[in-house]
N, C-alpha and C. Protein backbone atom coordinates (compact mmCIF):
# COMPACT_ATOMS: atom_id res chain seq x y z
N UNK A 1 -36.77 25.16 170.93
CA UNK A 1 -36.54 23.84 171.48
C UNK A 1 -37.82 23.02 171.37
N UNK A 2 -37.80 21.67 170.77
CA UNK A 2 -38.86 21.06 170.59
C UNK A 2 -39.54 20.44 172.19
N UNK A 3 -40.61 20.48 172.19
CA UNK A 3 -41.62 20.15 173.43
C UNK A 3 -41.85 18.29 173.49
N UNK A 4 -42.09 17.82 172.05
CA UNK A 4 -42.25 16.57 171.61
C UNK A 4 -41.16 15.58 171.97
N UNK A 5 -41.68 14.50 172.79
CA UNK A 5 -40.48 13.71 173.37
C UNK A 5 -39.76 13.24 171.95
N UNK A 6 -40.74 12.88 170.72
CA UNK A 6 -40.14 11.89 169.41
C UNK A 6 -38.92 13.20 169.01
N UNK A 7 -39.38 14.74 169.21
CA UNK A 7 -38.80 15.57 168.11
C UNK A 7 -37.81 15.61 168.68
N UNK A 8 -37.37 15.31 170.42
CA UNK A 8 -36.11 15.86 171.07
C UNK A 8 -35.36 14.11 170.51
N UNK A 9 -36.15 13.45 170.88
CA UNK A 9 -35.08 12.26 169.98
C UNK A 9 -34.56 12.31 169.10
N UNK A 10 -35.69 13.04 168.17
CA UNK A 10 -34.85 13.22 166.53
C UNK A 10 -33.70 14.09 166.60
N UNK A 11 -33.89 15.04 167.08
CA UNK A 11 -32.66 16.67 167.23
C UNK A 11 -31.40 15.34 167.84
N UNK A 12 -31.39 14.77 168.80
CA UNK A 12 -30.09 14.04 169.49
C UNK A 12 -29.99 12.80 168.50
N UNK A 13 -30.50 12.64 167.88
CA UNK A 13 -30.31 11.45 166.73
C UNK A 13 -29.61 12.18 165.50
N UNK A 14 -29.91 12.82 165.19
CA UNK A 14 -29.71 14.01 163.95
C UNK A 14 -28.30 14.68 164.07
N UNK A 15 -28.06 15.01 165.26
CA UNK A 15 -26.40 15.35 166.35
C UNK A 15 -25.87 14.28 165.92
N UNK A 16 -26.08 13.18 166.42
CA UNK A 16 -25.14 11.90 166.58
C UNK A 16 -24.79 11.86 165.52
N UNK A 17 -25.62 12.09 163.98
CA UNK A 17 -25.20 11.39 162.98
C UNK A 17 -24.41 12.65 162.20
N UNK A 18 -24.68 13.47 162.63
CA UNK A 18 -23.68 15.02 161.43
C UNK A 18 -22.54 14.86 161.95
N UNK A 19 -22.50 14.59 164.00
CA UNK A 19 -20.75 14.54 164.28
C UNK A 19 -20.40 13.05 163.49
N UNK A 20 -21.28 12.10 163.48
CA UNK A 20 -20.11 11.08 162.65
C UNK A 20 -19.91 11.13 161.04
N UNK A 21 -20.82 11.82 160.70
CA UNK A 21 -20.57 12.28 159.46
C UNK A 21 -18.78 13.34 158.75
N UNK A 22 -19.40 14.43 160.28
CA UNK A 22 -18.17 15.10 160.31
C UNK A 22 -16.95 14.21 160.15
N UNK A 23 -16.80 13.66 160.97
CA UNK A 23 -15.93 13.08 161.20
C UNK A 23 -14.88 11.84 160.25
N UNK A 24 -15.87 11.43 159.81
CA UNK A 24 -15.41 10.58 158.20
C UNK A 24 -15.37 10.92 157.07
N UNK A 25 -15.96 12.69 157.43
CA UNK A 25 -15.53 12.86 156.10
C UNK A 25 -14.22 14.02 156.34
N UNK A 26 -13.66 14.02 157.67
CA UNK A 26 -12.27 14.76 157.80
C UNK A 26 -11.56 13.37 157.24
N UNK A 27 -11.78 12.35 158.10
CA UNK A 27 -11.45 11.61 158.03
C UNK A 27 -10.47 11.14 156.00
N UNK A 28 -11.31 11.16 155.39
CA UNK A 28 -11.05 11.33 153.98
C UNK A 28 -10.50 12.37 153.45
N UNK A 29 -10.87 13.55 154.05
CA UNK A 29 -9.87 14.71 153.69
C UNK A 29 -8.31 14.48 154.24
N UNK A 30 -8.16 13.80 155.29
CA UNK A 30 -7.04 13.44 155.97
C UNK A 30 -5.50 12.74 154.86
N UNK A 31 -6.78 11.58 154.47
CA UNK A 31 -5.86 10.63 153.91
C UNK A 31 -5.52 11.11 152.13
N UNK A 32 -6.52 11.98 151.73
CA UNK A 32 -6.83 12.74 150.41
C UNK A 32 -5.25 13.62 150.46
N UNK A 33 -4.85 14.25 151.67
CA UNK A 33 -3.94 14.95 151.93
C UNK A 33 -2.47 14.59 151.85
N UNK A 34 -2.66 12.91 152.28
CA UNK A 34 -1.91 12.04 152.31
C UNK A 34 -0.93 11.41 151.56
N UNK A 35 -1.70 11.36 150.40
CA UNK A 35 -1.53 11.17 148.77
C UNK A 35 -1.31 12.35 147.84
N UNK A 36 -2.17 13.13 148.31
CA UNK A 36 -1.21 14.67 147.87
C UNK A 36 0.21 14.88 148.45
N UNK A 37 0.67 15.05 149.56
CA UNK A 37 2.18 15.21 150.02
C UNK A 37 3.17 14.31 148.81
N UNK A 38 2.76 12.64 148.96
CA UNK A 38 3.53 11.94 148.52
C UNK A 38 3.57 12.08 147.01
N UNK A 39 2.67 12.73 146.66
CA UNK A 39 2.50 13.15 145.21
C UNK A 39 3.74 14.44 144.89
N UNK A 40 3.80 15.72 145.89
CA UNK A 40 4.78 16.77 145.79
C UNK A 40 6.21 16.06 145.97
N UNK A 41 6.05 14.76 146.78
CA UNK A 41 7.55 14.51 147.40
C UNK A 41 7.93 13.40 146.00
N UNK A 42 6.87 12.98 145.14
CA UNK A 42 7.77 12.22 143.84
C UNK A 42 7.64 10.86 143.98
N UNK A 43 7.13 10.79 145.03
CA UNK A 43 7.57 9.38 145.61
C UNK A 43 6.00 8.24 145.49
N UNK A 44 6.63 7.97 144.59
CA UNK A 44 5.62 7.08 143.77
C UNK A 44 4.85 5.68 144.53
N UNK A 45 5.63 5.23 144.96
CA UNK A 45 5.50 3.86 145.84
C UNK A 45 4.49 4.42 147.54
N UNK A 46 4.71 5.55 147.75
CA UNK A 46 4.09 5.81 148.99
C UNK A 46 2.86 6.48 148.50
N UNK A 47 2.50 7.12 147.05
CA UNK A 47 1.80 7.93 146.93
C UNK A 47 0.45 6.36 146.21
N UNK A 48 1.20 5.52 146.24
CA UNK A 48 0.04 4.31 145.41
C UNK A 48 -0.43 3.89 146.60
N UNK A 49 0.16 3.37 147.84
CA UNK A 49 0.00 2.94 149.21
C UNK A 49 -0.60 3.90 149.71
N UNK A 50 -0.73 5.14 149.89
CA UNK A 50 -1.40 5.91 150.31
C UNK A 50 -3.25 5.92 149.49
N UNK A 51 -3.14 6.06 147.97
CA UNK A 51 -3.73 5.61 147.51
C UNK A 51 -5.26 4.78 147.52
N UNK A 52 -4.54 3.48 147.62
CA UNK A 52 -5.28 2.35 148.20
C UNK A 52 -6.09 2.63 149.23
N UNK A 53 -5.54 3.24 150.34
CA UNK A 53 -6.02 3.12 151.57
C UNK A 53 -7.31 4.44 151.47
N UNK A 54 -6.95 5.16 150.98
CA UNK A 54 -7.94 7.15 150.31
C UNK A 54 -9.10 6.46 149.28
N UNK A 55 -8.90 5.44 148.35
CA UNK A 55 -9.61 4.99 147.70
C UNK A 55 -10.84 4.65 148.54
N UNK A 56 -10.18 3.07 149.44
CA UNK A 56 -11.27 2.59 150.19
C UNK A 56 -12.03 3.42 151.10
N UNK A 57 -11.46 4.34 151.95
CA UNK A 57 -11.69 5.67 152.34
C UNK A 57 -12.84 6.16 152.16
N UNK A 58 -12.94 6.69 150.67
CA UNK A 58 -13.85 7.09 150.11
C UNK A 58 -14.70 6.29 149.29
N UNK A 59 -14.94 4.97 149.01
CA UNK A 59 -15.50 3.97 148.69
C UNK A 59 -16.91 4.01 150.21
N UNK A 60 -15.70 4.04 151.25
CA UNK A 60 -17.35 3.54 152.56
C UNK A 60 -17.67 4.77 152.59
N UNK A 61 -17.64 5.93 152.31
CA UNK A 61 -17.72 7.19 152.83
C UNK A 61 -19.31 7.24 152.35
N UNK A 62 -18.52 7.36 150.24
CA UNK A 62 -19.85 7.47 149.52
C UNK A 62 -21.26 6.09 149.83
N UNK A 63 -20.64 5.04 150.50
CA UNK A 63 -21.58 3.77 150.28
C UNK A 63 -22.32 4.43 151.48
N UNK A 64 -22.25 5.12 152.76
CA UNK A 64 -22.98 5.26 153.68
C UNK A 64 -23.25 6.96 153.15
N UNK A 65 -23.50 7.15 152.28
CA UNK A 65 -23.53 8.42 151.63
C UNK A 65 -23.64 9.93 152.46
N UNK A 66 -21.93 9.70 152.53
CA UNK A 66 -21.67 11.15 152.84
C UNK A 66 -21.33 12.03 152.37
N UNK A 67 -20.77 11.17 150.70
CA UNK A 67 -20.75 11.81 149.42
C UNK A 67 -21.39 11.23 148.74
N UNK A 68 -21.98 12.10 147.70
CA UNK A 68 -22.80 11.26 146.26
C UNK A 68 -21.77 11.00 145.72
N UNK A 69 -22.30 9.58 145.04
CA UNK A 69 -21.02 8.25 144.01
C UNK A 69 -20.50 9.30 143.30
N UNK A 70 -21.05 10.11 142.44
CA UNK A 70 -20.18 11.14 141.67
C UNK A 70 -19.44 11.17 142.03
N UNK A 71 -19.50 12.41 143.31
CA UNK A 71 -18.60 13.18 143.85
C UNK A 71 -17.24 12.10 144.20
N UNK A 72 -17.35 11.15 144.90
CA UNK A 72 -16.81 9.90 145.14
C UNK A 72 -15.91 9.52 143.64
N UNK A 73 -16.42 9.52 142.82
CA UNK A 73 -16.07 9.03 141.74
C UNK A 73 -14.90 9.62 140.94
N UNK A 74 -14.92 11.14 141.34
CA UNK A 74 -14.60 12.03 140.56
C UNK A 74 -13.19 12.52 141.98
N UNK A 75 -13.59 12.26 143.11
CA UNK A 75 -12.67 12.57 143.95
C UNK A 75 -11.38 11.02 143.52
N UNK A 76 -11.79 9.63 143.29
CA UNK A 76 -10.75 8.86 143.01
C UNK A 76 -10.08 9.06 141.75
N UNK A 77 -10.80 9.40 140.78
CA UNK A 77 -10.24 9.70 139.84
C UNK A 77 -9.21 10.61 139.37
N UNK A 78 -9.84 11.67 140.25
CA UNK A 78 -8.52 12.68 139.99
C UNK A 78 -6.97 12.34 141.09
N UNK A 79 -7.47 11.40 142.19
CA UNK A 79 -6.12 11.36 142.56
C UNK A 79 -5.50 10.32 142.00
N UNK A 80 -6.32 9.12 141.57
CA UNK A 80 -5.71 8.04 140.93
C UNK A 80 -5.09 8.72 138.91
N UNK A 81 -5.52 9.35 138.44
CA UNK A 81 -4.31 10.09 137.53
C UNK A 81 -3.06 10.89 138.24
N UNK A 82 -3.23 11.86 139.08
CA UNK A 82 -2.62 12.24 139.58
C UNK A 82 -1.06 11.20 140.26
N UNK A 83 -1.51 10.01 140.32
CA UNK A 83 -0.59 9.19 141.03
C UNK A 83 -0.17 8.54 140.13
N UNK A 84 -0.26 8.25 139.02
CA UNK A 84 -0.02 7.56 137.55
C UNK A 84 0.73 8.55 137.09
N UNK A 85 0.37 9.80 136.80
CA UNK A 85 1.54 10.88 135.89
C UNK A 85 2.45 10.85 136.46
N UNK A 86 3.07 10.39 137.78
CA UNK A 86 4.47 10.63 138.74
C UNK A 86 5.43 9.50 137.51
């Protein structure tokens, strides 16, 4: 346990930001999931609407970088083919 008033700030600063990290990036796994279902169910019109929304999703995710743009890049890509071959 740090002794240093700055280091115990940092440790509760450092918390704050992994749970919101956590959290947006379930958050994207959520809606990633979302667009997968509608992808098994065929259903084309819910799986583009779903889409949209997983895109932007992961657009703020990577901009406050909780993913590198790659990863980001490569996560829209494969669902945006994926939603085109239906």
């Amino acid at each position: 346990m740090a002794n240093i008033k700055s280091a115990k700030k940092r440790i509760r600063t450092n918390n704050a930001r992994a749970e919101r990290n956590k959290a947006q990036k379930s958050a994207v796994k959520t809606d990633i999931k979302k667009v997968e279902a509608a992808i098994a169910a065929n259903d084309k019109a819910a799986a583009s609407e779903a889409l949209t929304a997983t895109v932007s999703s992961i657009q703020k995710a990577a901009n406050n970088g909780i993913y590198h743009k790659n990863t980001a890049a490569r996560k829209i890509s494969r669902l945006t083919k994926a939603v085109n071959a239906l």
